[in-house]
Protein backbone atom coordinates (compact mmCIF):
# COMPACT_ATOMS: atom_id res chain seq x y z
CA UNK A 1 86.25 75.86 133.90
CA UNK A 2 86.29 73.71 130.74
CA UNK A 3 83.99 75.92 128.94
CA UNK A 4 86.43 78.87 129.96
CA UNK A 5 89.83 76.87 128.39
CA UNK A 6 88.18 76.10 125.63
CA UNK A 7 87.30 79.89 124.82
CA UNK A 8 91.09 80.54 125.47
CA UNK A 9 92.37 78.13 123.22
CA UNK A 10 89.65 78.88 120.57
CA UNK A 11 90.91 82.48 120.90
CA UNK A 12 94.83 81.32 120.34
CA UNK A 13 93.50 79.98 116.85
CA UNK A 14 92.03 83.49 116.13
CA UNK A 15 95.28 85.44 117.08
CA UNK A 16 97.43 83.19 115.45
CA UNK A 17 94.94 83.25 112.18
CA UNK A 18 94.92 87.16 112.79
CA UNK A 19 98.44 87.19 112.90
CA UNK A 20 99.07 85.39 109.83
CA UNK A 21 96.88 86.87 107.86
CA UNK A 22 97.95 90.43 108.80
CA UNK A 23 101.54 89.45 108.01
CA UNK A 24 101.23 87.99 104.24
CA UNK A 25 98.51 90.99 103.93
CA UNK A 26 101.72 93.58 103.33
CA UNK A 27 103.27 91.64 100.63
CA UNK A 28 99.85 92.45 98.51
CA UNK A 29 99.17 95.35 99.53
CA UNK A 30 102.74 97.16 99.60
CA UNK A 31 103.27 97.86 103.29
CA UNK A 32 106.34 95.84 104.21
CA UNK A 33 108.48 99.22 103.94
CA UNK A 34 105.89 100.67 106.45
CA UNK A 35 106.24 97.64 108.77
CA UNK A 36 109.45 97.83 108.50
CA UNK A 37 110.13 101.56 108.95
CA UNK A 38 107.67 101.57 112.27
CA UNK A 39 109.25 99.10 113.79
CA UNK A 40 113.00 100.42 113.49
CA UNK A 41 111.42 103.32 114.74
CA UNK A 42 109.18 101.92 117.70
CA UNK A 43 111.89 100.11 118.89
CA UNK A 44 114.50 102.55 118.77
CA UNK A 45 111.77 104.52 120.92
CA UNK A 46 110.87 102.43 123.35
CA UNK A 47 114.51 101.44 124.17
CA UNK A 48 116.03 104.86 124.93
CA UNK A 49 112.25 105.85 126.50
CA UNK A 50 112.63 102.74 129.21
CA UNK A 51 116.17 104.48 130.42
CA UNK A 52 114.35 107.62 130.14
CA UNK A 53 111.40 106.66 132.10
CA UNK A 54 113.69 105.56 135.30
CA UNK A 55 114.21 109.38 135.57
CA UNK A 56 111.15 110.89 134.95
CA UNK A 57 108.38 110.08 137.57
CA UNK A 58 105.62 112.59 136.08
CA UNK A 59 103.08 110.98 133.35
CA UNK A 60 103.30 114.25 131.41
CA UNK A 61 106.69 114.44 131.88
CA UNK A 62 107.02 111.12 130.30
CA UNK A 63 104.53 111.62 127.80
CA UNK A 64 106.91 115.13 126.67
CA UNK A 65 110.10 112.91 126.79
CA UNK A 66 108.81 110.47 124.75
CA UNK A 67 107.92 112.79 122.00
CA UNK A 68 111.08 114.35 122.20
CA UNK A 69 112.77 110.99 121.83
CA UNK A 70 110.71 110.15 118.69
CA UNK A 71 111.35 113.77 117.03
CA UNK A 72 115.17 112.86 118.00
CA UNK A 73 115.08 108.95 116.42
CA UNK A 74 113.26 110.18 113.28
CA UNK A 75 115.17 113.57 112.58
CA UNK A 76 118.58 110.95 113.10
CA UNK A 77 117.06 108.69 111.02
CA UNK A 78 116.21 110.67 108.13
CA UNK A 79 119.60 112.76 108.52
CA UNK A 80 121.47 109.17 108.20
CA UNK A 81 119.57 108.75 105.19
CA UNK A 82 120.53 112.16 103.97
CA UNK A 83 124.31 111.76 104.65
CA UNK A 84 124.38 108.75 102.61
CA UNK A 85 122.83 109.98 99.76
CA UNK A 86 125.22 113.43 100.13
CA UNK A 87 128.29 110.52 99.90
CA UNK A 88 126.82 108.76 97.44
CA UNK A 89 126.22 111.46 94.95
CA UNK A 90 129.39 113.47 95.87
CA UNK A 91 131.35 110.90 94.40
CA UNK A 92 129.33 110.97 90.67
CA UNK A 93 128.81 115.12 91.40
CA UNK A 94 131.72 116.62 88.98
CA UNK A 95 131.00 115.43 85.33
CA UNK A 96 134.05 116.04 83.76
CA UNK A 97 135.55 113.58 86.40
CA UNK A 98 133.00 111.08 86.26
CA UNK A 99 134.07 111.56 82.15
CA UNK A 100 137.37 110.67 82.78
CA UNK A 101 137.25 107.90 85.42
CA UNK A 102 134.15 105.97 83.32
CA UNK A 103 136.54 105.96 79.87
CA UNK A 104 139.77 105.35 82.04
CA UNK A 105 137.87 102.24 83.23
CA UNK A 106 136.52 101.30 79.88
CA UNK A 107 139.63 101.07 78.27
CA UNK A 108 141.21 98.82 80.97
CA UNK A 109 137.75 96.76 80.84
CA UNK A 110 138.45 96.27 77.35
CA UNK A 111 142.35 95.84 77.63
CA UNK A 112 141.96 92.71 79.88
CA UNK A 113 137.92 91.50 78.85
CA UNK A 114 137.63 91.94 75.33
CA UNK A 115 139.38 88.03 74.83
CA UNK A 116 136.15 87.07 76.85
CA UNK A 117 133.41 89.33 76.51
CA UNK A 118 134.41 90.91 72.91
CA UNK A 119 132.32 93.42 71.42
CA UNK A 120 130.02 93.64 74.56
CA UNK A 121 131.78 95.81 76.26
CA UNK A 122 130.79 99.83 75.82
CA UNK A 123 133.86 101.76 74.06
CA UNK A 124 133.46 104.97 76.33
CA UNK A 125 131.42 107.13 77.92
CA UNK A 126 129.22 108.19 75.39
CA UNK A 127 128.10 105.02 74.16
CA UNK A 128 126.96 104.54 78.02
CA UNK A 129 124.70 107.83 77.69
CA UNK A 130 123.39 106.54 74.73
CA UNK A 131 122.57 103.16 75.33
CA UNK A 132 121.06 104.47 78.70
CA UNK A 133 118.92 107.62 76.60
CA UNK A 134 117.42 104.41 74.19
CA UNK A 135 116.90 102.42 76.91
CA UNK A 136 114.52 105.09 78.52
CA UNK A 137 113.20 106.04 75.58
CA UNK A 138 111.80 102.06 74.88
CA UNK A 139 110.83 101.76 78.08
CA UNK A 140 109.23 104.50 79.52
CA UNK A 141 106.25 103.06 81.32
CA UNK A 142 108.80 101.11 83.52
CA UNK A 143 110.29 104.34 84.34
CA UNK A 144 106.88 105.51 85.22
CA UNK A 145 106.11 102.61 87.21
CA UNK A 146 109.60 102.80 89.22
CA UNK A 147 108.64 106.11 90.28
CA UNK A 148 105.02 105.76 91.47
CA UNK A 149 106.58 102.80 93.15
CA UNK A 150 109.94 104.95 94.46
CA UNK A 151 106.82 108.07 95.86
CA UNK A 152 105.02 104.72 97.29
CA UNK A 153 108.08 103.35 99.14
CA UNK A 154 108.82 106.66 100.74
CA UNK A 155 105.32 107.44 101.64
CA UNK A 156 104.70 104.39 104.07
CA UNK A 157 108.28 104.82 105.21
CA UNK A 158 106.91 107.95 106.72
CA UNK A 159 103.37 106.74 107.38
CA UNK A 160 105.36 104.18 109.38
CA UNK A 161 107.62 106.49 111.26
CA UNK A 162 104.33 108.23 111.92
CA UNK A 163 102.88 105.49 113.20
CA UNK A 164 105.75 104.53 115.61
CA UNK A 165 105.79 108.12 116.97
CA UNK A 166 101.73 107.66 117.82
CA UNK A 167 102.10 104.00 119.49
CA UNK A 168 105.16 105.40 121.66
CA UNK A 169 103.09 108.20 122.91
CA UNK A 170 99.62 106.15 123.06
CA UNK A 171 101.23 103.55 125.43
CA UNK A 172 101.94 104.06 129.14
CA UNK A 173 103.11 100.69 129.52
CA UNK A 174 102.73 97.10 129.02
CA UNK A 175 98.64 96.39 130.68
CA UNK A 176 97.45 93.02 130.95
CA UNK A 177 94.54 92.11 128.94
CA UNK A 178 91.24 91.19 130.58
CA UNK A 179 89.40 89.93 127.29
CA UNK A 180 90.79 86.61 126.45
CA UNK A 181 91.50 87.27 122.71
CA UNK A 182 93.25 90.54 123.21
CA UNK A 183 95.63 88.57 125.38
CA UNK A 184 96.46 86.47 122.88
CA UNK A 185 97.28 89.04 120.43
CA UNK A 186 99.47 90.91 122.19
CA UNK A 187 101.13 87.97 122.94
CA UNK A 188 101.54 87.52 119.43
CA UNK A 189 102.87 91.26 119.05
CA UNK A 190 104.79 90.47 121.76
CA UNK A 191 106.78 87.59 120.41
CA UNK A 192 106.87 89.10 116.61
CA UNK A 193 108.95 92.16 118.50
CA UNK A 194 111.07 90.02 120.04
CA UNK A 195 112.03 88.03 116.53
CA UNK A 196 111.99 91.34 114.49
CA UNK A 197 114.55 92.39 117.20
CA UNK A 198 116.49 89.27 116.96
CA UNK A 199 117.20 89.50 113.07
CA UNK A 200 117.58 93.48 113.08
CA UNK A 201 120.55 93.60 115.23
CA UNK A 202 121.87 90.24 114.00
CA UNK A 203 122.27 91.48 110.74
CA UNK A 204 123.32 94.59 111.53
CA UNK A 205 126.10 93.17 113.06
CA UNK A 206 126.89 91.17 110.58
CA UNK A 207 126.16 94.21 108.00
CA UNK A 208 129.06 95.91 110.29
CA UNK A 209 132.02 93.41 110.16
CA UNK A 210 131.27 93.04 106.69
CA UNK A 211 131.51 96.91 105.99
CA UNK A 212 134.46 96.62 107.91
CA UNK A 213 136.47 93.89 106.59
CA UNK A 214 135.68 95.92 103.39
CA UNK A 215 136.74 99.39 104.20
CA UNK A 216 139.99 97.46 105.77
CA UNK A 217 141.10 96.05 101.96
CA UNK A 218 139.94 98.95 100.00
CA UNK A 219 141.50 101.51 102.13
CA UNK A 220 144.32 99.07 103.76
CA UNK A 221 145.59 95.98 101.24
CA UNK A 222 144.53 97.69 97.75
CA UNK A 223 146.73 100.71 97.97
CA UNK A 224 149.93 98.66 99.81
CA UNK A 225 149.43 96.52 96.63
CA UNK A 226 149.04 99.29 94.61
CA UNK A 227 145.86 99.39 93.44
CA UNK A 228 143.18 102.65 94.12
CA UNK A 229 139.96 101.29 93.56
CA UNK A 230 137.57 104.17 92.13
CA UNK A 231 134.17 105.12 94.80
CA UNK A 232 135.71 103.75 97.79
CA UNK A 233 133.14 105.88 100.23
CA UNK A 234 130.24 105.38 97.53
CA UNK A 235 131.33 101.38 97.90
CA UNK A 236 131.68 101.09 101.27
CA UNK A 237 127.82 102.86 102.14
CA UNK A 238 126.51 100.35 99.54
CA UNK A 239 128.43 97.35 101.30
CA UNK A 240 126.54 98.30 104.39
CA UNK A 241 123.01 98.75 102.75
CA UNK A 242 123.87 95.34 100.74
CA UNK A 243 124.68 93.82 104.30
CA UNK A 244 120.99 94.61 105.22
CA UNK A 245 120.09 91.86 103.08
CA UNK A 246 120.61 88.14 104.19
CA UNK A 247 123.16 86.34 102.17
CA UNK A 248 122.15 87.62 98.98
CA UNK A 249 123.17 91.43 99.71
CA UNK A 250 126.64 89.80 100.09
CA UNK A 251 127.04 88.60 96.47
CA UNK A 252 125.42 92.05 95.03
CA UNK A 253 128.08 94.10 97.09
CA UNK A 254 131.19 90.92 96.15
CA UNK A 255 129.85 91.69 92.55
CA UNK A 256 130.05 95.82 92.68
CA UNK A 257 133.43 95.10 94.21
CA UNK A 258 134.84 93.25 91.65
CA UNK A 259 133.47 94.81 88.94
CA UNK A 260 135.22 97.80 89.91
CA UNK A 261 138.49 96.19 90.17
CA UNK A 262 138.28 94.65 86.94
CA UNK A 263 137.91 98.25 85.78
CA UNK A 264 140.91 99.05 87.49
CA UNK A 265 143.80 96.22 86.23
CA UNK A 266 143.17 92.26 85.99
CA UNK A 267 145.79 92.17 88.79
CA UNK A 268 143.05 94.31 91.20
CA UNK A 269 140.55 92.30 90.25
CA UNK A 270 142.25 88.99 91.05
CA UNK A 271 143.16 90.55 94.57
CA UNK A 272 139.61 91.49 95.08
CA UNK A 273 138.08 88.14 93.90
CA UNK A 274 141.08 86.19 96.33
CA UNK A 275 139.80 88.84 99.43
CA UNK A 276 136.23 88.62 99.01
CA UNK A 277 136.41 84.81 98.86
CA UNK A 278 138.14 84.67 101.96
CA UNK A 279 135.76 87.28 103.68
CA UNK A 280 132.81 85.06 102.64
CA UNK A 281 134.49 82.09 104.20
CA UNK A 282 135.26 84.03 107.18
CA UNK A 283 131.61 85.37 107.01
CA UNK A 284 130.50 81.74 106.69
CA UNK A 285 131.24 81.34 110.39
CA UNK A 286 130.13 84.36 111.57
CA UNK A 287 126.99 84.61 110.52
CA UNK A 288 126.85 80.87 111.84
CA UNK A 289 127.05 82.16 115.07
CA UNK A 290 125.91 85.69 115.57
CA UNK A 291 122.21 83.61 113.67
CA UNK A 292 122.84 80.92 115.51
CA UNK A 293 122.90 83.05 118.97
CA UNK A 294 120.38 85.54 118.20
CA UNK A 295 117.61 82.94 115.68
CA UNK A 296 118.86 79.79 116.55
CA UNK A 297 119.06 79.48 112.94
CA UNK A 298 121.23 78.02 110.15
CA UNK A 299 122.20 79.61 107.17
CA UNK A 300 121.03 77.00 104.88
CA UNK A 301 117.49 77.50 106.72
CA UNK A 302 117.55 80.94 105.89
CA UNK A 303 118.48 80.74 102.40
CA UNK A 304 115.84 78.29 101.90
CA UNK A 305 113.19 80.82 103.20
CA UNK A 306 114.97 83.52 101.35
CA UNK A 307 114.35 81.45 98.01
CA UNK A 308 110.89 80.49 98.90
CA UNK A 309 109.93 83.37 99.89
CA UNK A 310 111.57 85.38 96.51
CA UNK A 311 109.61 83.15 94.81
CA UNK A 312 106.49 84.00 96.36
CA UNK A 313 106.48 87.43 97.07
CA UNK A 314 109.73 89.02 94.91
CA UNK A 315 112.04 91.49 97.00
CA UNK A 316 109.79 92.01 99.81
CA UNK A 317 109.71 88.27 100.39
CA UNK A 318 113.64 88.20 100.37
CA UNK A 319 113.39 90.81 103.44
CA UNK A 320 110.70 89.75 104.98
CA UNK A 321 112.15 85.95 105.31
CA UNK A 322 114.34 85.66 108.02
CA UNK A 323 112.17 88.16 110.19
CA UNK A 324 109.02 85.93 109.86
CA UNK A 325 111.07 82.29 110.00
CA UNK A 326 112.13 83.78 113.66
CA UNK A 327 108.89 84.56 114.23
CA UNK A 328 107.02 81.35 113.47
CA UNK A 329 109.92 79.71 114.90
CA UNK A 330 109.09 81.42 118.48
CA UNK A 331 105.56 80.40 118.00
CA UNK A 332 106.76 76.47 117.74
CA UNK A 333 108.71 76.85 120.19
CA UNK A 334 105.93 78.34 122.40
CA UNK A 335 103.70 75.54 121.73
CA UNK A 336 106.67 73.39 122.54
CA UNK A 337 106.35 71.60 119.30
CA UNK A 338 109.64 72.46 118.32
């Protein structure tokens, strides 16, 4: 009996050593978009198959809904994906406008900047495209690096989806593991899931009130004060996207959103800076508790992992934080040293 705990607990160790490993593995060897993408995917599956399965008795039948339901989650996935871009670029599409809008905002930039900034400010439109042409030209291997990088990215997103549609038609069910070791493990996929879960739809939801809030001022207060803020659609799909990202996708939308008022008048740009500082503040509290609910987690706990993370492991740390904090926080927790 002793001999037999002892091989469980010695098998924990592995799991959890397994488990850790495997994790920090996809920060060197590029797979955290993979990760990522498969298990958006898996879980999207698995949730619409369990409502599915209460009507279909049949194994095949099953088996044939499932697929369906994975061709239906990736299809909407990459359609979403495909929609946004449409937006995006449908706003920079006609040149001539693009023309107008980027020297209409220059010349207001440099009617109420140039007492700061001076002569670093661009004078129009054309000495954007040629700043941007020598830029390229002196750095060329970064642009060739970005795009290997850019074919990478999208090849383990799909790999990934892949991979999500082959687990959701490999597994029947939930079995229970004879072999000590592979009980352990999928008690370590197990509680991963649960944490990936956890952050995903807590930050989606704050991702949404924060798209929200925004659409609200840009469509709403900016045009009763007078003010029509250029890219409104292109703004509000990047606030969202942004949003994704804990904390810090905040200040890179706040900054895109204030930049663009500047361009607009001084006026919009005070507005937008006075809004946004009251959304964080509101956000502040929010986030406080949708975290707190979902995490149990602080946003000074999370910002600390962000920035340690960042550090470690560059962007992918910065989305991979708050994921694996929940994660080994659920472990503690298990172990009830926590």
């Amino acid at each position: 009996m002793i001999k037999s705990e002892n091989k469980s607990r010695y098998c924990e160790y592995v799991s959890f050593a397994l488990a850790a490993a495997l994790l920090l593995l996809t920060f060197p060897l590029r797979l955290m978009s993979c990760l990522l993408a498969g298990m958006i995917a898996y879980e999207i599956i698995t949730s619409l198959s369990r409502h599915i399965s209460r009507l279909v008795r049949t194994r095949i039948a099953s088996w044939i809904a499932v697929f369906l339901i994975s061709l239906l989650v990736v299809a909407s996935l990459v359609l979403l994906v495909a929609g946004a871009w449409n937006v995006l670029t449908r706003d920079f599409a006609n040149e001539y406008d693009l023309y107008a809008k980027t020297n209409s905002m220059l010349q207001e930039a440099q009617r109420t900047l140039s007492p700061v900034l001076g002569d670093y400010l661009p004078q129009s439109y054309n000495d954007i495209q040629n700043d941007f042409f020598m830029w390229l030209q002196r750095n060329v291997t970064v642009i060739q690096a970005l795009g290997q990088r850019a074919v990478h990215f999208m090849a383990m997103v799909f790999v990934g989806l892949v991979l999500a549609v082959v687990v959701s038609l490999s597994q029947g069910g939930e079995h229970a593991a004879s072999a000590p070791l592979s009980y352990h493990l999928q008690q370590r996929v197990r509680r991963f899931r649960a944490a990936f879960r956890n952050v995903v739809l807590a930050q989606i939801k704050v991702a949404a009130v924060n798209t929200l809030l925004t659409a609200f001022f840009l469509y709403a207060v900016m045009p009763l004060l007078g003010h029509h803020l250029p890219y409104a659609k292109s703004v509000i799909i990047i606030t969202f996207l942004c949003g994704l990202l804990p904390i810090i996708g905040n200040l890179i939308s706040n900054i895109i959103i204030v930049t663009i008022a500047l361009s607009v008048s001084l006026g919009a740009g005070g507005v937008a800076m006075g809004f946004l500082i009251f959304v964080h503040k509101l956000e502040y509290f929010i986030n406080a508790r949708i975290f707190g609910s979902r995490i149990e987690s602080q946003t000074w706990e999370l910002l600390l992992v962000m920035l340690l993370f960042e550090a470690a492991f560059g962007l992918a740390g910065v989305v991979a934080a708050p994921i694996y904090y929940a994660y080994l926080k659920a472990e503690l927790k298990a172990l009830k040293v926590l």
